[in-house]
Protein backbone atom coordinates (compact mmCIF):
# COMPACT_ATOMS: atom_id res chain seq x y z
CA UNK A 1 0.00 0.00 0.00
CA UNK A 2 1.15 3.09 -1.05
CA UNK A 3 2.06 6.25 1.73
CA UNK A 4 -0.75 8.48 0.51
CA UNK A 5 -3.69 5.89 -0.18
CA UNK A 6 -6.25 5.42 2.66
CA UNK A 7 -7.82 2.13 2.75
CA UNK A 8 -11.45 1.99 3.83
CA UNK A 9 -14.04 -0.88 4.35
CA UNK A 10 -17.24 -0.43 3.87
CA UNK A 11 -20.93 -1.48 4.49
CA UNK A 12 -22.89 -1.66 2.09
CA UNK A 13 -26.54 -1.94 1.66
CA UNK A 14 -27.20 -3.61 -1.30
CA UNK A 15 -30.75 -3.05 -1.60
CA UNK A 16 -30.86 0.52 -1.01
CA UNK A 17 -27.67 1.09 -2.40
CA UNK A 18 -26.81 2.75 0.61
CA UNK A 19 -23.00 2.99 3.05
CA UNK A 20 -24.66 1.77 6.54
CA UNK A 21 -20.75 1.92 7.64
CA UNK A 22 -16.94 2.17 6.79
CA UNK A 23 -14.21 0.58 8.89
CA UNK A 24 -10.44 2.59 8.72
CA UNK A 25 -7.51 2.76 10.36
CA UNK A 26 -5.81 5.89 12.54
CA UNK A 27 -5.36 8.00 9.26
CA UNK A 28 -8.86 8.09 7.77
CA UNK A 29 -9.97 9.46 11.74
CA UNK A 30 -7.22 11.92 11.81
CA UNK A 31 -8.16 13.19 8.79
CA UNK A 32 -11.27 13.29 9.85
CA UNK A 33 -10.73 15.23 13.17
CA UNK A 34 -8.15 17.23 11.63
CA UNK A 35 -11.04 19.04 9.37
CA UNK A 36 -11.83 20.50 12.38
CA UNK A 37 -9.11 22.57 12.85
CA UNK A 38 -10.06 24.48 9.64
CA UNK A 39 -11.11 28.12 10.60
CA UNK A 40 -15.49 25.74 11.21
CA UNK A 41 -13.81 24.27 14.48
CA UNK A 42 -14.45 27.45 16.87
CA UNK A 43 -17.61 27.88 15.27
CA UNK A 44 -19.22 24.64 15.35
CA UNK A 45 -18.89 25.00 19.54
CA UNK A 46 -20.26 27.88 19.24
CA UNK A 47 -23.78 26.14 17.67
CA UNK A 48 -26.34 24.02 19.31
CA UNK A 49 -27.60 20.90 17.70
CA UNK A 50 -31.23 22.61 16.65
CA UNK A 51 -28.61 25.21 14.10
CA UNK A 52 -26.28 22.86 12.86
CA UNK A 53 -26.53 21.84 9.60
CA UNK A 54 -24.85 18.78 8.25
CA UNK A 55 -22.42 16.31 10.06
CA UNK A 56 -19.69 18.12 11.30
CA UNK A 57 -21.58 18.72 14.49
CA UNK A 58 -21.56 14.87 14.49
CA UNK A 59 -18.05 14.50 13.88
CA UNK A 60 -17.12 17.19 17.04
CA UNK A 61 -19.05 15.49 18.90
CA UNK A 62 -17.58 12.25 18.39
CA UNK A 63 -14.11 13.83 19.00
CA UNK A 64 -15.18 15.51 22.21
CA UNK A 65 -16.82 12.22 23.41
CA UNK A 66 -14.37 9.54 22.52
CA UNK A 67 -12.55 8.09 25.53
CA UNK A 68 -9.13 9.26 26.29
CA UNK A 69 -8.00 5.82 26.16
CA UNK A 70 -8.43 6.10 21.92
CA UNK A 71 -7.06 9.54 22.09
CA UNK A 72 -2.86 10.38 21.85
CA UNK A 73 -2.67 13.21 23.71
CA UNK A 74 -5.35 15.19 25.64
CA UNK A 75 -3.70 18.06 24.53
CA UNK A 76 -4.38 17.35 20.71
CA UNK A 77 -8.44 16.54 21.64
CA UNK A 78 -8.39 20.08 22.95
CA UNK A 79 -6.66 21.66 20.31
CA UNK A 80 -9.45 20.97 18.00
CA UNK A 81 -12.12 21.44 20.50
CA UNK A 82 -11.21 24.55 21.98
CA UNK A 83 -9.37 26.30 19.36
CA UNK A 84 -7.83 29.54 19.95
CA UNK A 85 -8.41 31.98 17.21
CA UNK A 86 -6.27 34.64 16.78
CA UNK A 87 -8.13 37.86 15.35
CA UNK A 88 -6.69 39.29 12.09
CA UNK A 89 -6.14 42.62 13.90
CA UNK A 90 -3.24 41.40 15.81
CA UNK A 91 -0.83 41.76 13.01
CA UNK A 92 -0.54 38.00 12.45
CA UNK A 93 -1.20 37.07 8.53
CA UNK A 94 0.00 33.90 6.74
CA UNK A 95 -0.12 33.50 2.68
CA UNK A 96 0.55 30.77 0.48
CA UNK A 97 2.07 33.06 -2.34
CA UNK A 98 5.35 34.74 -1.21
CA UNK A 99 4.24 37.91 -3.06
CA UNK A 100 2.07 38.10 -0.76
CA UNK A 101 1.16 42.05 0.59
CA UNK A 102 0.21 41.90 4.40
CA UNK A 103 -2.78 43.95 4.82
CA UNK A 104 -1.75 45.74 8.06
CA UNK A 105 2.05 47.32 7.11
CA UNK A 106 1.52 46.97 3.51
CA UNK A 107 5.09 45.11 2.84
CA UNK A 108 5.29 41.66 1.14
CA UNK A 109 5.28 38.63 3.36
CA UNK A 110 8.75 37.01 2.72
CA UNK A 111 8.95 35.82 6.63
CA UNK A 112 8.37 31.46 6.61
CA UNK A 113 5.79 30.01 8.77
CA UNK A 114 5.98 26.46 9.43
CA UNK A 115 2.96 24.77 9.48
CA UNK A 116 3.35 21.75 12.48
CA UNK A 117 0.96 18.67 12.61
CA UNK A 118 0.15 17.58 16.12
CA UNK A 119 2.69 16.65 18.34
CA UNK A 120 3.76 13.24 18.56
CA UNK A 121 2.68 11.04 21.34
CA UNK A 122 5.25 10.82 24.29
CA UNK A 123 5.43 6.72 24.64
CA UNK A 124 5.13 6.26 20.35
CA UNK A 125 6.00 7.73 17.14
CA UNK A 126 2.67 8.02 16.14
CA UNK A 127 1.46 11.79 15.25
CA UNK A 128 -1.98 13.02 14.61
CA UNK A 129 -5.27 12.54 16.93
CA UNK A 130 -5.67 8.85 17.50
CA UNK A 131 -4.13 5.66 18.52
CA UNK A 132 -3.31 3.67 15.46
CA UNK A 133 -3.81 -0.13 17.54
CA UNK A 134 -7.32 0.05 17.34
CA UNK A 135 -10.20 -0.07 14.10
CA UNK A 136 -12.22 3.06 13.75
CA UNK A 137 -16.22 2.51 12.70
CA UNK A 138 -17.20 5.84 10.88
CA UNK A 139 -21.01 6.03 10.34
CA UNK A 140 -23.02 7.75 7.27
CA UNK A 141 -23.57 10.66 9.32
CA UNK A 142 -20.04 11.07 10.59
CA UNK A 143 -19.83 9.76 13.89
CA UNK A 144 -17.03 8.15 14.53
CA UNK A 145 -16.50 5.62 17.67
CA UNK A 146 -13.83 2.80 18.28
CA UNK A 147 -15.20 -0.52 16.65
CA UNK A 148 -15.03 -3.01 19.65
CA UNK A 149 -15.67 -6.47 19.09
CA UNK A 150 -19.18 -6.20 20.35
CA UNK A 151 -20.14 -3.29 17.69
């Protein structure tokens, strides 16, 4: 298997043609959680369950509630779940494109930022969210829970 394919098995209903569930692995659920640390993350806490729209408010929930026997680092969960968001007015702009102009001084942003995934666990190598020793069972609606054998 190659380094960037994610392998996925799935449930299918035949009948209905319909994905009841898909089993994965600790990259599929990082990925997963790590959606939330796009700039939706601080606003999804913000909304009850009667305004969300969608799954995400599924898949936070799922993060928030998974035990922190499944999780690497507490530290991580709470990255994503209480997100600090730093208002543009503080100076602090990043840019893809080195030409770049930065909207507060007006000069072009040739300083680097370096973008860091989560730390790594203290007793593994692993990175990300999740431990990797255990199968993930992601539902249609984007919940996500550990598959234990009685699931």
């Amino acid at each position: 298997m190659a380094a960037n394919t994610i392998s996925l098995k799935l449930l299918v209903d035949s009948t209905n043609q319909r994905v009841l569930f898909a089993e994965s692995g600790k990259e599929f659920v990082d990925f997963m959680f790590n959606i939330l640390s796009l700039p939706v993350g601080p606003i999804i806490r913000l909304l009850t369950k009667e305004q969300m729209v969608g799954s995400l408010g599924n898949l936070y929930d799922s993060l928030e509630n998974m035990n922190d026997t499944y999780i690497l680092s507490p530290a991580n969960k709470d990255t994503l779940l209480k997100p600090i968001v730093v208002p543009p007015f503080c100076g602090l702009y990043v840019a893809n494109d080195s030409k770049s102009v930065c909207p507060s001084c007006n000069n072009v942003m040739t300083q680097t930022a370096t973008i860091m995934n989560p730390r790594k666990g203290s007793s593994t190598n692993e990175g990300g969210y999740v431990k990797g020793v255990v199968t993930y069972m992601i539902m249609d609606d984007l919940v996500l829970t550990p598959m234990l054998a009685i699931s």
